[in-house]
Protein backbone atom coordinates (compact mmCIF):
# COMPACT_ATOMS: atom_id res chain seq x y z
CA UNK A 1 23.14 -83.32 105.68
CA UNK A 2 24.54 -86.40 106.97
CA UNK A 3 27.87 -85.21 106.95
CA UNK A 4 26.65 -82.41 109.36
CA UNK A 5 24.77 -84.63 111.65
CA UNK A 6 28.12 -87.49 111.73
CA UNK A 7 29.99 -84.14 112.86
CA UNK A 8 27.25 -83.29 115.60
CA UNK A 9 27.59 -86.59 116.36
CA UNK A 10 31.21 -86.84 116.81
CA UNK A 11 31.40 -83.59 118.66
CA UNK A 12 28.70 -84.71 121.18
CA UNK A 13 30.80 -88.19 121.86
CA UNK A 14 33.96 -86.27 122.12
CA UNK A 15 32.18 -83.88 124.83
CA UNK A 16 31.15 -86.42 126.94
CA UNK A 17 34.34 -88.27 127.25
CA UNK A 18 36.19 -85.05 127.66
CA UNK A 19 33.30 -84.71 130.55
CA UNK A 20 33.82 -88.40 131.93
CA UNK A 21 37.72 -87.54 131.59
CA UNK A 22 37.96 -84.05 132.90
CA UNK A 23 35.36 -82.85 135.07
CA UNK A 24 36.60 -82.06 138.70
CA UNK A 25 34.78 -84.21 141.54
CA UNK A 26 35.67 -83.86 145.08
CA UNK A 27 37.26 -87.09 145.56
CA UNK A 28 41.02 -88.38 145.32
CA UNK A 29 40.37 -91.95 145.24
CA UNK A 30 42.96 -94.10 146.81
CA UNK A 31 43.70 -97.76 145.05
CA UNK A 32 43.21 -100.73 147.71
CA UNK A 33 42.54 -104.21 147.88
CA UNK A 34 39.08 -105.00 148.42
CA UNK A 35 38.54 -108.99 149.67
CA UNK A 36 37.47 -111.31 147.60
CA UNK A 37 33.75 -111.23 148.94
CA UNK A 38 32.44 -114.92 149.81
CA UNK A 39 29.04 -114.24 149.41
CA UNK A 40 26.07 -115.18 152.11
CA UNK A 41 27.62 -118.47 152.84
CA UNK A 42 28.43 -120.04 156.29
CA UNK A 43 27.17 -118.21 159.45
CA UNK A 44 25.83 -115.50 156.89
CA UNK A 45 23.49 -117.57 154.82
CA UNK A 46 20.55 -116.10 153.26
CA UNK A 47 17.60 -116.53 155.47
CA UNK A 48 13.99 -114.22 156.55
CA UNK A 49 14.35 -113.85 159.92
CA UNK A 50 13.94 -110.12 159.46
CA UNK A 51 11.05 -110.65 156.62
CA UNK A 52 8.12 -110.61 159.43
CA UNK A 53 9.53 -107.31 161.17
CA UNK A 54 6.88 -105.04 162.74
CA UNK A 55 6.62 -101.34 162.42
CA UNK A 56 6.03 -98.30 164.73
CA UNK A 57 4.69 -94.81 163.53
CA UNK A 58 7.22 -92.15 163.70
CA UNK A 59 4.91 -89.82 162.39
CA UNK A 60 6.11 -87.53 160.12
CA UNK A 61 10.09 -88.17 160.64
CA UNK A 62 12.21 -90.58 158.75
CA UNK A 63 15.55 -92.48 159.73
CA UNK A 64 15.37 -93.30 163.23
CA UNK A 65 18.68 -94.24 162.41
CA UNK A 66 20.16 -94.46 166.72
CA UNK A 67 17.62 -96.27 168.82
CA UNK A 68 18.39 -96.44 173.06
CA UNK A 69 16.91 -96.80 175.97
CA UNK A 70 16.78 -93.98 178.56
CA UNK A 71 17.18 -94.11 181.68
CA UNK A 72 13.76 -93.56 182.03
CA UNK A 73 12.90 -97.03 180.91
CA UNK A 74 11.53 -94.79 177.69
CA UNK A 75 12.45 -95.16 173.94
CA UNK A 76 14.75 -92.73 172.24
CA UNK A 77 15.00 -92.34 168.39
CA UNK A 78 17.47 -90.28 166.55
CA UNK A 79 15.75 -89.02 163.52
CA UNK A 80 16.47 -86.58 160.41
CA UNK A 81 16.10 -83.35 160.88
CA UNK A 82 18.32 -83.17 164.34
CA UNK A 83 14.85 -84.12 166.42
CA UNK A 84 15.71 -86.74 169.17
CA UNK A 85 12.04 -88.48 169.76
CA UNK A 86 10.41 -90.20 173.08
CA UNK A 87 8.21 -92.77 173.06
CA UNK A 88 6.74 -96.23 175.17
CA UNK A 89 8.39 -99.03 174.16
CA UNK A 90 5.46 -99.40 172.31
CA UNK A 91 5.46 -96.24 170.13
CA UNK A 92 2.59 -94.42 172.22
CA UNK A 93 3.29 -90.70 173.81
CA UNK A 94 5.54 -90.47 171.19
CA UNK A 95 7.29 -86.64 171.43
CA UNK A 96 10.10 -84.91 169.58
CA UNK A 97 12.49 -84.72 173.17
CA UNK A 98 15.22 -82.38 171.64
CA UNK A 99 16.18 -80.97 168.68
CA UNK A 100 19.89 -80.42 168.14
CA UNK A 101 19.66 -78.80 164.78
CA UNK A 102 22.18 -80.90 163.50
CA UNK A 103 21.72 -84.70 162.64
CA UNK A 104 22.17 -87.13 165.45
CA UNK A 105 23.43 -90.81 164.43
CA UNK A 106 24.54 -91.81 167.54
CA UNK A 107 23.90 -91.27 171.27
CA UNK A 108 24.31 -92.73 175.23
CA UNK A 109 23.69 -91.16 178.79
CA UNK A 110 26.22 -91.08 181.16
CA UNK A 111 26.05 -91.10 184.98
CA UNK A 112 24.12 -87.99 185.21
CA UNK A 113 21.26 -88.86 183.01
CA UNK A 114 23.01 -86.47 180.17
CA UNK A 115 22.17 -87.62 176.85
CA UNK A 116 25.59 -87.75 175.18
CA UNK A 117 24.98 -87.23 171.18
CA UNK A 118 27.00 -87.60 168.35
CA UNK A 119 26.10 -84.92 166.07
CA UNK A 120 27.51 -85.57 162.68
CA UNK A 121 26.93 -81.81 161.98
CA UNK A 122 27.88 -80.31 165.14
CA UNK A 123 30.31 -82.51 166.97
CA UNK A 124 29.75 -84.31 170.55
CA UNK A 125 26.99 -82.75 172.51
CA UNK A 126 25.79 -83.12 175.83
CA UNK A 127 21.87 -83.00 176.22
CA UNK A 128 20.80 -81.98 180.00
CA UNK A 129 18.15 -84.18 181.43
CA UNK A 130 16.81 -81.25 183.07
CA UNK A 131 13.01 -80.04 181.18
CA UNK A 132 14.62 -77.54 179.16
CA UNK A 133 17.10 -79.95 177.85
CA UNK A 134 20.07 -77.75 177.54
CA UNK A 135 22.50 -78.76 174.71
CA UNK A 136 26.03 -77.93 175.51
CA UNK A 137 29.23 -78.47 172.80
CA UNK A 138 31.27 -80.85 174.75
CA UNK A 139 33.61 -80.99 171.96
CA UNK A 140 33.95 -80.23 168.67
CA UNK A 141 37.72 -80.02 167.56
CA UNK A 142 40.93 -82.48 168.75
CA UNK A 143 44.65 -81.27 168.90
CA UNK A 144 46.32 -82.35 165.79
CA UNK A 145 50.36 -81.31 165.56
CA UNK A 146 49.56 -78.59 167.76
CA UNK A 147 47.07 -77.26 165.48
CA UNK A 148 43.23 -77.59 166.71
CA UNK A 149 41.75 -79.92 163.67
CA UNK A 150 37.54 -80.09 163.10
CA UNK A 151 35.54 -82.69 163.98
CA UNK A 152 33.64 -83.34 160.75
CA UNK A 153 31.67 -86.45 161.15
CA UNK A 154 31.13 -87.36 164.21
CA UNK A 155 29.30 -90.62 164.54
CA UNK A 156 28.86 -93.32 166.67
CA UNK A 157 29.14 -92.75 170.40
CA UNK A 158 29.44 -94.82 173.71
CA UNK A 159 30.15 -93.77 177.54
CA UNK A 160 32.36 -95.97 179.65
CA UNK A 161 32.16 -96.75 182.93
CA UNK A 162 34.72 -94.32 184.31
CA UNK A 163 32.79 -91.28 183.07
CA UNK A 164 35.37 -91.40 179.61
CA UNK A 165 33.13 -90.77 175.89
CA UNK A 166 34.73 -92.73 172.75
CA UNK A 167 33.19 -91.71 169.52
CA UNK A 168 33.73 -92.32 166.14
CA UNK A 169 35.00 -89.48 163.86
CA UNK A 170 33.62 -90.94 160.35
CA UNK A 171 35.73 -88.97 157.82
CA UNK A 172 38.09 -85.75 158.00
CA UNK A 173 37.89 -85.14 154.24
CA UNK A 174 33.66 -85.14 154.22
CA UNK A 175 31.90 -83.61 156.49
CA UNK A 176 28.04 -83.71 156.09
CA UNK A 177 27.73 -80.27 156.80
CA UNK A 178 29.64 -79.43 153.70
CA UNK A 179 28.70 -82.23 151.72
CA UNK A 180 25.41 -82.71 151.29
CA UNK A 181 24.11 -84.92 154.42
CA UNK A 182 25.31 -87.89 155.93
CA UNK A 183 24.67 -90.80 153.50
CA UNK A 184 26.16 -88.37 150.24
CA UNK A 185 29.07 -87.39 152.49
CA UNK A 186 29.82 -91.47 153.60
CA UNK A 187 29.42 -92.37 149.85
CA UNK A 188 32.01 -89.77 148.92
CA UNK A 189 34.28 -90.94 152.01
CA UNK A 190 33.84 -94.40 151.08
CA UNK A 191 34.30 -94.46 147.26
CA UNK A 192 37.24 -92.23 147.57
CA UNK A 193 38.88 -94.34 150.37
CA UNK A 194 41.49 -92.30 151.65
CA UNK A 195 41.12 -93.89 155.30
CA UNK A 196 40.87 -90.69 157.50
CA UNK A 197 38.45 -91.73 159.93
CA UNK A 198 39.46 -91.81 163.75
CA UNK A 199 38.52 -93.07 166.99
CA UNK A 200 38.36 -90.01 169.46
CA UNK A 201 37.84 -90.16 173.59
CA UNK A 202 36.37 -87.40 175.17
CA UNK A 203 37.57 -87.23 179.03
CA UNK A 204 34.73 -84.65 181.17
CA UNK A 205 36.95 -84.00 183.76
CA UNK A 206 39.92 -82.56 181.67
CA UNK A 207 37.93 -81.23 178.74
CA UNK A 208 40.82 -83.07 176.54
CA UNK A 209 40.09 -84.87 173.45
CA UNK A 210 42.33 -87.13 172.24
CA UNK A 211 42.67 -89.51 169.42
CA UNK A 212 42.83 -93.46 169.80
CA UNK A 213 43.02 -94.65 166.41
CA UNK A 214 43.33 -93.29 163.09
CA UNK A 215 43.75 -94.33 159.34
CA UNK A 216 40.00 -95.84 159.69
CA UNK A 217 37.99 -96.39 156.60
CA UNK A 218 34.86 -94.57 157.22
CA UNK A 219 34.93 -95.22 161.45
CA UNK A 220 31.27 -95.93 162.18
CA UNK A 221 29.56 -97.84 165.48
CA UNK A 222 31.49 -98.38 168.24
CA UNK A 223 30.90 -100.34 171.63
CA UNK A 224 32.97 -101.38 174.66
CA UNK A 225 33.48 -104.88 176.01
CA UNK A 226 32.02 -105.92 179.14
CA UNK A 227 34.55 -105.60 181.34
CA UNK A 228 35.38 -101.68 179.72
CA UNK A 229 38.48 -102.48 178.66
CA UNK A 230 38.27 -103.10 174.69
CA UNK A 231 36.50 -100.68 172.03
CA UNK A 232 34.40 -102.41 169.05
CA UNK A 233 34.81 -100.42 166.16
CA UNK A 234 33.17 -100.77 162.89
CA UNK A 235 35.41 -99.77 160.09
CA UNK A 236 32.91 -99.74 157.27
CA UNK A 237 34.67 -99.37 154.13
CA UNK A 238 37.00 -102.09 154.54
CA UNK A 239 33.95 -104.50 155.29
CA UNK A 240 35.41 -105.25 158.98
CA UNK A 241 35.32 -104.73 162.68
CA UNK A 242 37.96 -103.94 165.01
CA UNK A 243 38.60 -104.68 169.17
CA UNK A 244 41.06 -102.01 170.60
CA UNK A 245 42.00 -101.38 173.83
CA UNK A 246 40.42 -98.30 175.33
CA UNK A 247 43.42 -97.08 177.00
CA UNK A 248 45.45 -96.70 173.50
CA UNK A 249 46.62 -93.62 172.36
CA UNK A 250 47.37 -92.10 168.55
CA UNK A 251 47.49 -96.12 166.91
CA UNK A 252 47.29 -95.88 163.14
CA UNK A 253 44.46 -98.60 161.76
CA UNK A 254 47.27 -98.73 158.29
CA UNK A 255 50.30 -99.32 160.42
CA UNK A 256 48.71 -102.28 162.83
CA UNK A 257 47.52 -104.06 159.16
CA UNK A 258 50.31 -103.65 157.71
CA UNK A 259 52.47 -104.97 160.98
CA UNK A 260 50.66 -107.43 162.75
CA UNK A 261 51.07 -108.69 166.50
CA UNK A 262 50.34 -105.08 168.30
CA UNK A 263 48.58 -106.37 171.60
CA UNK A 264 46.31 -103.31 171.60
CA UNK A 265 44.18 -103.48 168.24
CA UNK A 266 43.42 -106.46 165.79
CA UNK A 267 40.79 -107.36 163.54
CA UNK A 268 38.29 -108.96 165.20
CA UNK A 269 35.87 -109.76 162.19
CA UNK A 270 37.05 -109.51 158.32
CA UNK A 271 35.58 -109.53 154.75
CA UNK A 272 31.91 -109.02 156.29
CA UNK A 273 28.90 -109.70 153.61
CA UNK A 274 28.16 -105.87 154.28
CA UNK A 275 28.74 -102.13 154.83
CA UNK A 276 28.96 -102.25 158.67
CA UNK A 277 27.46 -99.70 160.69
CA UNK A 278 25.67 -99.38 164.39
CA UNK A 279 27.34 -101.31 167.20
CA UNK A 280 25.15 -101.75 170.05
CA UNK A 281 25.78 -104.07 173.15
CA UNK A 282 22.53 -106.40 173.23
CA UNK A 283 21.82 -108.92 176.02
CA UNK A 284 23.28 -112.18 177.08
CA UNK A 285 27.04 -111.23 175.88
CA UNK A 286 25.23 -110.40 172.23
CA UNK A 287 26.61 -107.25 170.28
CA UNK A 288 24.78 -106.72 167.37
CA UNK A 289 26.02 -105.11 164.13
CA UNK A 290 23.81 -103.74 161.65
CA UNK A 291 24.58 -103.72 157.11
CA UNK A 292 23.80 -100.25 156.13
CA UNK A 293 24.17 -101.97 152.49
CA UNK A 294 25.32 -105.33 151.34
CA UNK A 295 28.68 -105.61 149.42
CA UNK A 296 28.56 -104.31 145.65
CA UNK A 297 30.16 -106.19 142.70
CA UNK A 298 31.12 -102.97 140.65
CA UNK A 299 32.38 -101.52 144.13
CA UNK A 300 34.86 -103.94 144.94
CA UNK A 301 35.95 -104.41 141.32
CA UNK A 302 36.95 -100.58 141.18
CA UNK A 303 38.91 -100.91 144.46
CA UNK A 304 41.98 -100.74 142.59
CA UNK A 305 41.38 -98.42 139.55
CA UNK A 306 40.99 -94.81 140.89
CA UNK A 307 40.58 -93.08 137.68
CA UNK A 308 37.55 -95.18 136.89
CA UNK A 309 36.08 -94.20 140.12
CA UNK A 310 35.99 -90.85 139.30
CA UNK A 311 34.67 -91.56 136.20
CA UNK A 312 32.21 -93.30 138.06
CA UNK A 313 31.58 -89.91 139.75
CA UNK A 314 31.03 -88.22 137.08
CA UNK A 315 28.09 -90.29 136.33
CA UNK A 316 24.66 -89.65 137.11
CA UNK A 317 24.13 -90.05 140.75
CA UNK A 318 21.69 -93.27 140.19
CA UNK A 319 24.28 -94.80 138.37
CA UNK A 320 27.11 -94.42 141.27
CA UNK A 321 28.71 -98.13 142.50
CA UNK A 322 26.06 -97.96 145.44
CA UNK A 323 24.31 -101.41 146.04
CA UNK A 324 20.65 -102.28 146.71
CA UNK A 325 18.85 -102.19 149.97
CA UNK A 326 19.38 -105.69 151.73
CA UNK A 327 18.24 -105.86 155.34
CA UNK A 328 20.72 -107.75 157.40
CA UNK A 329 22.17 -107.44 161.15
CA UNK A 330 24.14 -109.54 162.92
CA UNK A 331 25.36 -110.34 166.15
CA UNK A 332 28.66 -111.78 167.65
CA UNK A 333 30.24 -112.04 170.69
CA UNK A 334 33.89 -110.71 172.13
CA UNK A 335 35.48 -113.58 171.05
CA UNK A 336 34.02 -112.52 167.49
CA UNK A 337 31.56 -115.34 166.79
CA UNK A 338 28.35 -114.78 165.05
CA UNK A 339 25.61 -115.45 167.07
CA UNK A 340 23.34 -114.66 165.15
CA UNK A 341 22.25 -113.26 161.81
CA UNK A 342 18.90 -111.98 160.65
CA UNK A 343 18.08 -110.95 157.21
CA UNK A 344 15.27 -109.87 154.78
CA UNK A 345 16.26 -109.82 151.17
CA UNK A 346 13.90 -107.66 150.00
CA UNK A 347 15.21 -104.64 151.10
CA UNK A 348 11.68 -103.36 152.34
CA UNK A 349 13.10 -101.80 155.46
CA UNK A 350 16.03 -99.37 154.09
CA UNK A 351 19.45 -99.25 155.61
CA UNK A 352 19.55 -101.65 158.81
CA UNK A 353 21.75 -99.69 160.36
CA UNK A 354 21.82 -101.43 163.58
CA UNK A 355 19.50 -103.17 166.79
CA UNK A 356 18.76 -102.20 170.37
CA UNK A 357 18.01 -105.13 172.34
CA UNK A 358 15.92 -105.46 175.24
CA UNK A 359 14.24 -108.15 177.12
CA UNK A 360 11.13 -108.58 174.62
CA UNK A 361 11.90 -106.86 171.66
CA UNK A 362 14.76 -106.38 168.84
CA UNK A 363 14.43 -102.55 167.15
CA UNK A 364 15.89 -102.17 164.17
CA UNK A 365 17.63 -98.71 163.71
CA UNK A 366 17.83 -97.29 160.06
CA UNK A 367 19.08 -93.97 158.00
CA UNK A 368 16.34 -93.61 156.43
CA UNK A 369 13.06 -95.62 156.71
CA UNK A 370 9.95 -93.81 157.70
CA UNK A 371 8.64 -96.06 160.44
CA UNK A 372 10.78 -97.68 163.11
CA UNK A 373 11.21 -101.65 162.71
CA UNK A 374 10.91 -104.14 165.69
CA UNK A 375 10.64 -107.79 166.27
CA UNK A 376 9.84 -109.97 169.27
CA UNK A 377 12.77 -111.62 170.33
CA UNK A 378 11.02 -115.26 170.03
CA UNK A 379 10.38 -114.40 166.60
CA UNK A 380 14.28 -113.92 166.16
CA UNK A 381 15.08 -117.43 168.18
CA UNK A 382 16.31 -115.61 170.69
């Protein structure tokens, strides 16, 4: 008898490290070099000056995860689901706006009062203001080689001043579409880290869509300088931020770190305490950054053993290298200085994905909370 149950035993040990071994997952991780992470030290140090946040109904939704102000003086929210919600700045007459039918995580108007949304299912849509809010495909593909190449992720989206739309295309390997949503697809780009994510510009008057940058690491938020000359780009699985100039063309993000001294892209903020996510230009010269997660231990120390990450893979999902909720934004100016940095350990508020500033309030954007977070501004030190 216990010979028989030894040999059960044996056989069950060598299954599961024939499983942990052999079992196809969709990634091909890439080895890289993660920095050595400093901790919450210096301008980053640990502090509760999200703690006291305040919260707005949503109703039903959850992840009002792209927060702006129309020009209507009214409050937009990007939620699951696709819905695009309108409210007072206060949370009253709240109304679901639009519905895409996709998942929106990132949007701006341009001249004409369009709503211009990044649809990470559907590509980059333009919302009429009109009342029956006509959503129109402005693109959803950019020439690659000749060959027309998907849009899978797109992300993060900003209008400049000459009518031109830069937008982040997260991943080409995961698209949330195929994969399972946004966050599943981002964890699959990001543990894998083959760096395919791109920075695309949109140009209405040609219908052209061209790519800026490539090689990215997960490309996420992205904002323009003041004077509309420089892109900020949040790169989020190498933990940084990038400036680029808005008039480059087909740069590779791999090539530029590996070179140094090209004039039209450097890293403008390195080794951040964080996954970084939202860029959104706040007031006063302020553009604030928001930590979808904080960094990971067991994610950096796998940087450079790809096997073991698809071990890791392999696992049960709640045992994947993903780290804690941490709220935490930020916010720095062109030169790259933090300016200032708010944070709630605790985690209570889920994914601070980024802030929208305005003259009384901060609102604190996140994937997947089920209220909508806001602070007065004196209650930030602001």
């Amino acid at each position: 008898m216990l010979r028989k149950t030894l040999a059960a035993l044996f056989f069950l040990v060598l299954t599961l490290l024939a499983y942990l071994g052999l079992a196809p997952v969709p990634i091909e991780p890439v080895a890289w070099s993660a920095p050595k992470d400093a901790g919450y030290v210096g301008p980053y140090g640990v502090n509760q000056g999200l703690a006291g946040m305040q919260k707005i109904s949503i109703g039903e939704e959850t992840g009002p995860e792209h927060v702006a102000i129309g020009p209507d003086g009214k409050l937009y929210a990007a939620v699951a689901g696709g819905k695009i919600l309108r409210m007072n700045a206060d949370g009253s007459a709240r109304e679901v706006w639009t519905n895409t039918g996709g998942r929106v995580l990132g949007f701006d108007f341009d001249a004409r009062g369009r709503l211009i949304a990044a649809d990470a299912m559907r590509g980059l849509l333009g919302v009429d203001a009109g009342p029956q809010h006509r959503i129109t495909v402005l693109t959803d593909q950019v020439d690659v080689g000749g060959a027309a190449d998907p849009i899978r992720y797109a992300d993060a989206v900003v209008v400049a001043g000459d009518g031109k739309i830069y937008f982040t295309d997260a991943s080409r390997r995961f698209g949330p579409a195929q994969w399972g949503g946004t966050f599943h697809a981002s964890v699959l780009d990001i543990i894998e880290h083959s760096s395919t994510g791109r920075v695309l510009v949109y140009d209405p008057a040609s219908g052209k869509t061209e790519v800026v940058m490539n090689d990215l690491s997960f490309a996420n938020g992205i904002a323009l300088s003041g004077d509309g000359q420089s892109l900020f780009v949040a790169e989020t699985g190498e933990y940084r931020i990038w400036k680029i100039a808005a008039d480059a063309r087909q740069l590779s993000a791999k090539k530029i770190n590996q070179a140094g001294g090209d004039t039209r892209a450097r890293i403008l903020l390195a080794n951040l305490p964080g996954y970084p996510d939202n860029l959104m230009r706040g007031m006063n010269g302020r553009i604030w950054a928001g930590f979808a997660k904080p960094r990971g231990t067991a994610a950096d120390d796998l940087a450079g053993k790809p096997f073991m990450r698809k071990v890791a893979l392999r696992l049960p999902q709640a045992l994947w290298p993903v780290p804690p909720a941490y709220g935490h934004v930020i916010a720095f100016n062109e030169a790259g200085e933090i300016v200032a940095d708010l944070q709630d350990p605790s985690g209570s508020y889920p994914e601070t994905t980024g802030v929208t500033e305005t003259e009384q309030r901060l609102y604190i954007q996140s994937l997947h909370a089920p209220v909508l977070g806001w602070l007065p501004k004196d209650a930030a030190k602001l």
